[in-house]
Protein backbone atom coordinates (compact mmCIF):
# COMPACT_ATOMS: atom_id res chain seq x y z
CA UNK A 1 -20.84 -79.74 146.94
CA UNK A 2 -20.92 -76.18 147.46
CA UNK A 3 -18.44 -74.27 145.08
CA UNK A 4 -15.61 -71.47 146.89
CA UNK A 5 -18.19 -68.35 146.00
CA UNK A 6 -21.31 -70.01 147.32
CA UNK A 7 -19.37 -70.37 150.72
CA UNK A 8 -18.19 -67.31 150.22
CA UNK A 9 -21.60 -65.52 150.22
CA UNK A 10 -23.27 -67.30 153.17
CA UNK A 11 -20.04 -66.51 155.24
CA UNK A 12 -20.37 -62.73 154.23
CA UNK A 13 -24.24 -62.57 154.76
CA UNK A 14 -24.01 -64.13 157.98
CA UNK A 15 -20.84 -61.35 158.97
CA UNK A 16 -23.37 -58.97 157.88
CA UNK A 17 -26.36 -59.52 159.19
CA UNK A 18 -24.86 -60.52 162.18
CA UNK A 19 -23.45 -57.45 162.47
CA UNK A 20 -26.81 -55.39 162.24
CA UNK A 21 -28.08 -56.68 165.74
CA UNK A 22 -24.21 -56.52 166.76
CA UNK A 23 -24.67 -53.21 165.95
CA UNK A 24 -27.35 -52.60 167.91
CA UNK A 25 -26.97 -54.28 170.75
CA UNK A 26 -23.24 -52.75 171.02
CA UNK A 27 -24.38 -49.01 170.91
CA UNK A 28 -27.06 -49.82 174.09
CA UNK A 29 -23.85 -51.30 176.24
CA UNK A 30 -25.48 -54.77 176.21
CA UNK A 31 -22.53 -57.97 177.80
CA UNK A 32 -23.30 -59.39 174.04
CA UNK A 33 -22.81 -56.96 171.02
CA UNK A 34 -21.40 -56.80 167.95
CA UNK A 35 -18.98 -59.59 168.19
CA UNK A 36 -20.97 -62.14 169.47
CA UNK A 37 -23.65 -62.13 167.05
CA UNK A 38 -21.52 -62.28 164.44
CA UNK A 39 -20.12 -65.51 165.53
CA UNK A 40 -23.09 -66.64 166.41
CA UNK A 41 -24.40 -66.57 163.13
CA UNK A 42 -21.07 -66.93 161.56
CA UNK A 43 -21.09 -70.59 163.57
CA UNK A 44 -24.55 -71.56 163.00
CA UNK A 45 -23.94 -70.64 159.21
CA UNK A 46 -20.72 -73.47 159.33
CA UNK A 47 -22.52 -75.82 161.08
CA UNK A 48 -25.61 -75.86 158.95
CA UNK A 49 -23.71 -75.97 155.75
CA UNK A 50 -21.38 -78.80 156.81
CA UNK A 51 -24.60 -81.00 158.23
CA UNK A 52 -26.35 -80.36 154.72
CA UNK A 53 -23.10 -81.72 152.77
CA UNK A 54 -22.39 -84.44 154.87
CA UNK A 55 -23.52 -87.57 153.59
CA UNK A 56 -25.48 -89.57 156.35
CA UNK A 57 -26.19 -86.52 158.33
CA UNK A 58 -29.54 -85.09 159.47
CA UNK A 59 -30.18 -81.19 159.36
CA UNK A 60 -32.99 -81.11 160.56
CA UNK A 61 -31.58 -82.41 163.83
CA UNK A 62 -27.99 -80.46 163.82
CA UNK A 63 -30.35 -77.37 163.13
CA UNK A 64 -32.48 -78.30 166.55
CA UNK A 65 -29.35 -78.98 168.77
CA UNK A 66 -28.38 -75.24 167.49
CA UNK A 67 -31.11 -73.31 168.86
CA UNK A 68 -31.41 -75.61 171.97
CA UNK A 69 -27.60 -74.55 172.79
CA UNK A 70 -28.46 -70.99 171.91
CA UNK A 71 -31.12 -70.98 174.47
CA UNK A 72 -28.58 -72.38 177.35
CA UNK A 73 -25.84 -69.93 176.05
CA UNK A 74 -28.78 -66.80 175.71
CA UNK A 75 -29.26 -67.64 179.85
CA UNK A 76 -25.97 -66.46 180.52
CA UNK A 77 -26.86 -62.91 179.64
CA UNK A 78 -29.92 -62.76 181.57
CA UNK A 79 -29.42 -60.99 185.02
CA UNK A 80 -31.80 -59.85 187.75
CA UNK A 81 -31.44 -56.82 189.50
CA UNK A 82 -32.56 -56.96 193.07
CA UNK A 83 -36.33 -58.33 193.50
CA UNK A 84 -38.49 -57.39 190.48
CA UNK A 85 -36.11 -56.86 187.47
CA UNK A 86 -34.54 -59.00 185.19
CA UNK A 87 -32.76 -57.59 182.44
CA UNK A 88 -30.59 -59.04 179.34
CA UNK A 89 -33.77 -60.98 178.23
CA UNK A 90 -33.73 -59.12 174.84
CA UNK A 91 -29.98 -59.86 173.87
CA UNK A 92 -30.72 -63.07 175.21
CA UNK A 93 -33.35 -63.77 172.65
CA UNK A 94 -31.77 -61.67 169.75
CA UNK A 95 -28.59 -63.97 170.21
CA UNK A 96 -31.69 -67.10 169.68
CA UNK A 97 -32.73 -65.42 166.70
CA UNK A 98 -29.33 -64.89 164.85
CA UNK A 99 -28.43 -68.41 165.31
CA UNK A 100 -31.87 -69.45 163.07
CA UNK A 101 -30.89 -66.55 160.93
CA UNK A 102 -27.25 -68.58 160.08
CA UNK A 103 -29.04 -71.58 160.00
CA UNK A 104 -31.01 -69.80 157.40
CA UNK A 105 -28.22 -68.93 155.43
CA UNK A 106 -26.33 -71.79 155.81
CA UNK A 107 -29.31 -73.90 154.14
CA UNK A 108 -29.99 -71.07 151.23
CA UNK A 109 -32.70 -69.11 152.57
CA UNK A 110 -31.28 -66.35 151.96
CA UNK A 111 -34.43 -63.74 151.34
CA UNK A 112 -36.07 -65.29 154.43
CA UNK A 113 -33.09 -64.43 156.12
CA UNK A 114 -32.32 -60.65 155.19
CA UNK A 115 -36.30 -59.69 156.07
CA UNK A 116 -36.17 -61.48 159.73
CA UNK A 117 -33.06 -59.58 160.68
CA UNK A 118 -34.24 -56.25 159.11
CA UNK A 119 -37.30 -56.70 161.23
CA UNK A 120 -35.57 -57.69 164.18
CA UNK A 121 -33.87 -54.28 164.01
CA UNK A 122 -36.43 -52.00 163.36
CA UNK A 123 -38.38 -53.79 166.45
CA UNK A 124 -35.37 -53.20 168.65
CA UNK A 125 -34.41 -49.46 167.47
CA UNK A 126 -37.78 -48.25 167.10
CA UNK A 127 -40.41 -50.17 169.58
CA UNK A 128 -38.76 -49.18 172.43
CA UNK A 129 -38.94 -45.45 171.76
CA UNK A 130 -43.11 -46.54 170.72
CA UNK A 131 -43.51 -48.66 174.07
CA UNK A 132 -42.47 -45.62 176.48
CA UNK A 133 -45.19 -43.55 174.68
CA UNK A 134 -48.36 -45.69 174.25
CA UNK A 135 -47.46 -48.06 177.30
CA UNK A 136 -46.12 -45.39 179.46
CA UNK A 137 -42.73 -47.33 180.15
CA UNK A 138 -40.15 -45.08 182.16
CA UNK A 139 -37.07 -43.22 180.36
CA UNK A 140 -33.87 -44.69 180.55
CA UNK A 141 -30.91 -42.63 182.47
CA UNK A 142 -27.11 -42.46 183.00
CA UNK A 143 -25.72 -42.18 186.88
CA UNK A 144 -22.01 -41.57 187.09
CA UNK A 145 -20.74 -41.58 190.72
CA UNK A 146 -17.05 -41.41 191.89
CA UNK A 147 -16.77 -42.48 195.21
CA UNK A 148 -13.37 -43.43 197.27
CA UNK A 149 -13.52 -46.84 196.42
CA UNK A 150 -14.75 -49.45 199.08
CA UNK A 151 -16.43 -52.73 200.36
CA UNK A 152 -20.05 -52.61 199.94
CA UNK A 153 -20.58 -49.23 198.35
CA UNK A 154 -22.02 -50.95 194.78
CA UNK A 155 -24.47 -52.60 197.37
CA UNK A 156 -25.86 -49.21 198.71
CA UNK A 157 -26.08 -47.35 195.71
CA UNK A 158 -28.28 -50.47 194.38
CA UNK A 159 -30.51 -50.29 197.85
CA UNK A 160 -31.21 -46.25 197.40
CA UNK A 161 -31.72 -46.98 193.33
CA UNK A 162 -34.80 -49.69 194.54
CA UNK A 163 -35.92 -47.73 197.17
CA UNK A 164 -37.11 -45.19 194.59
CA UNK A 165 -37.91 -47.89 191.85
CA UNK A 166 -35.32 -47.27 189.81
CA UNK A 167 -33.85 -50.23 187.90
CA UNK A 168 -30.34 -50.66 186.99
CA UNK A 169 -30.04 -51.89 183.20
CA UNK A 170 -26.37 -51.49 182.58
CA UNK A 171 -23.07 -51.15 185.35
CA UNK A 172 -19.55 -50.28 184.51
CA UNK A 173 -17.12 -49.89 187.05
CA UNK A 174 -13.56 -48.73 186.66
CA UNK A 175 -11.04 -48.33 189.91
CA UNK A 176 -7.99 -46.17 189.21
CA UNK A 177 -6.10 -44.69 192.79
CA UNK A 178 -8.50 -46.32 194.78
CA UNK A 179 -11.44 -43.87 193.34
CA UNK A 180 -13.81 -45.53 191.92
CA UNK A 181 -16.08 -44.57 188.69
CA UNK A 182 -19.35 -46.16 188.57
CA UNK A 183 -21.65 -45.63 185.59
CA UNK A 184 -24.75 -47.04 185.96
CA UNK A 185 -27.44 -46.76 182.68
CA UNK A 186 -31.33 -47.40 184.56
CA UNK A 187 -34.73 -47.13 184.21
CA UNK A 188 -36.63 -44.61 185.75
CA UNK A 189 -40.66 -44.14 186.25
CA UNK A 190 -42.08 -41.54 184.34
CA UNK A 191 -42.40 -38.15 185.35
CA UNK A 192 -39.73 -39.11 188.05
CA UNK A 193 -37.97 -36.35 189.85
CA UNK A 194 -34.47 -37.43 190.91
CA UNK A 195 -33.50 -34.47 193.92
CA UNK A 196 -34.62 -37.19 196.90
CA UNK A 197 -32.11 -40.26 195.00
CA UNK A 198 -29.63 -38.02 194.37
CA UNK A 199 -29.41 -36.48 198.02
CA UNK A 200 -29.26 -39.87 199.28
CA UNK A 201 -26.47 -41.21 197.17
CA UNK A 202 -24.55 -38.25 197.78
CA UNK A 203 -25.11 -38.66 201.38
CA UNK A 204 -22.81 -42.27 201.80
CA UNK A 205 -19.89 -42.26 202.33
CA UNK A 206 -17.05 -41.28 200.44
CA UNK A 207 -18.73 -39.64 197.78
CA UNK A 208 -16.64 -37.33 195.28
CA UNK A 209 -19.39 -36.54 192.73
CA UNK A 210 -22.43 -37.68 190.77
CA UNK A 211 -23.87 -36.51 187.10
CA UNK A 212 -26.97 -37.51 186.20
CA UNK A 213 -28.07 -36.96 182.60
């Protein structure tokens, strides 16, 4: 039987470490940030200690119906935008990952466990920035339009953003006296010049103002 401080610790690793990806995933305006991984991890922590105390119990299975669950729940954060993109998959499989790291925890593997997730977050604060270099990826955006707000107009700001191959990674919309405030965070090919998209946006109807940075 695990003793009050021993609990104790895993619970507190797994708040931590949880937290790191959180973190990360928080600051980039992802649907599943810093809560969510830390109860995530938090849960798969529980879980894994109770099926290891439990006499009659099998970890080894508990610990498989974890990460198969994980993978339905990581779905759920995975959208496409119009034909070509599909975006969330990264949150989607960092959420996978933190529930092995709390299964981790929760069985005592604690080393293991620090070194996944502090590789885990250098790959996803640091690759990214190496990817658009060497692979050539496009640079990532903010739009921010406030338009009079009506049916359809998310709908033709998405048809002018794929027209020019610009992908939409992140939408926020807030409606206050029927003006609307869209802010869209996308993905843009590189070297791309945004006069033409802009002009067109501007163009619908009921636009009050865009800012592009």
């Amino acid at each position: 039987m695990l003793s009050f401080l021993e609990i104790l610790l895993k619970f507190l690793l797994a708040i931590l470490l949880g937290g790191i990806v959180g973190w990360e995933r928080e600051t980039v305006n992802k649907p599943a940030g810093l809560r969510t991984h830390i109860i995530l991890c938090l849960g798969s922590t529980l879980i894994t200690i109770v099926s290891t105390t439990l006499p009659g119990s099998d970890p080894g299975r508990i610990a498989a119906q974890i990460v198969s669950s994980l993978g339905v729940l990581g779905g759920l954060v995975v959208f496409r935008e119009g034909h070509h993109a599909v975006t969330g998959i990264t949150t989607a499989v960092s959420m996978w990952f933190m529930g092995g790291v709390g299964i981790a925890i929760g069985a005592g593997y604690y080393l293991p466990a620090i070194i996944s997730t502090l590789a885990i977050y250098i790959i996803l604060v640091f690759l990214k920035s190496i990817e658009g270099k060497i692979l050539g990826h496009g640079t990532g955006k903010t739009l921010t339009i406030k338009a009079l707000n009506r049916p359809g107009l998310i709908g033709d700001i998405g048809k002018i953003l794929g027209s020019h191959n610009v992908d939409i990674a992140d939408l926020k919309l807030q409606i206050s006296d029927d003006i609307a405030e869209i802010v869209l965070r996308v993905n843009c090919p590189q070297k791309f010049e945004p006069s033409s998209m802009l002009r067109e946006i501007q163009g619908l109807e009921d636009i009050r103002s865009i800012g592009w940075e």
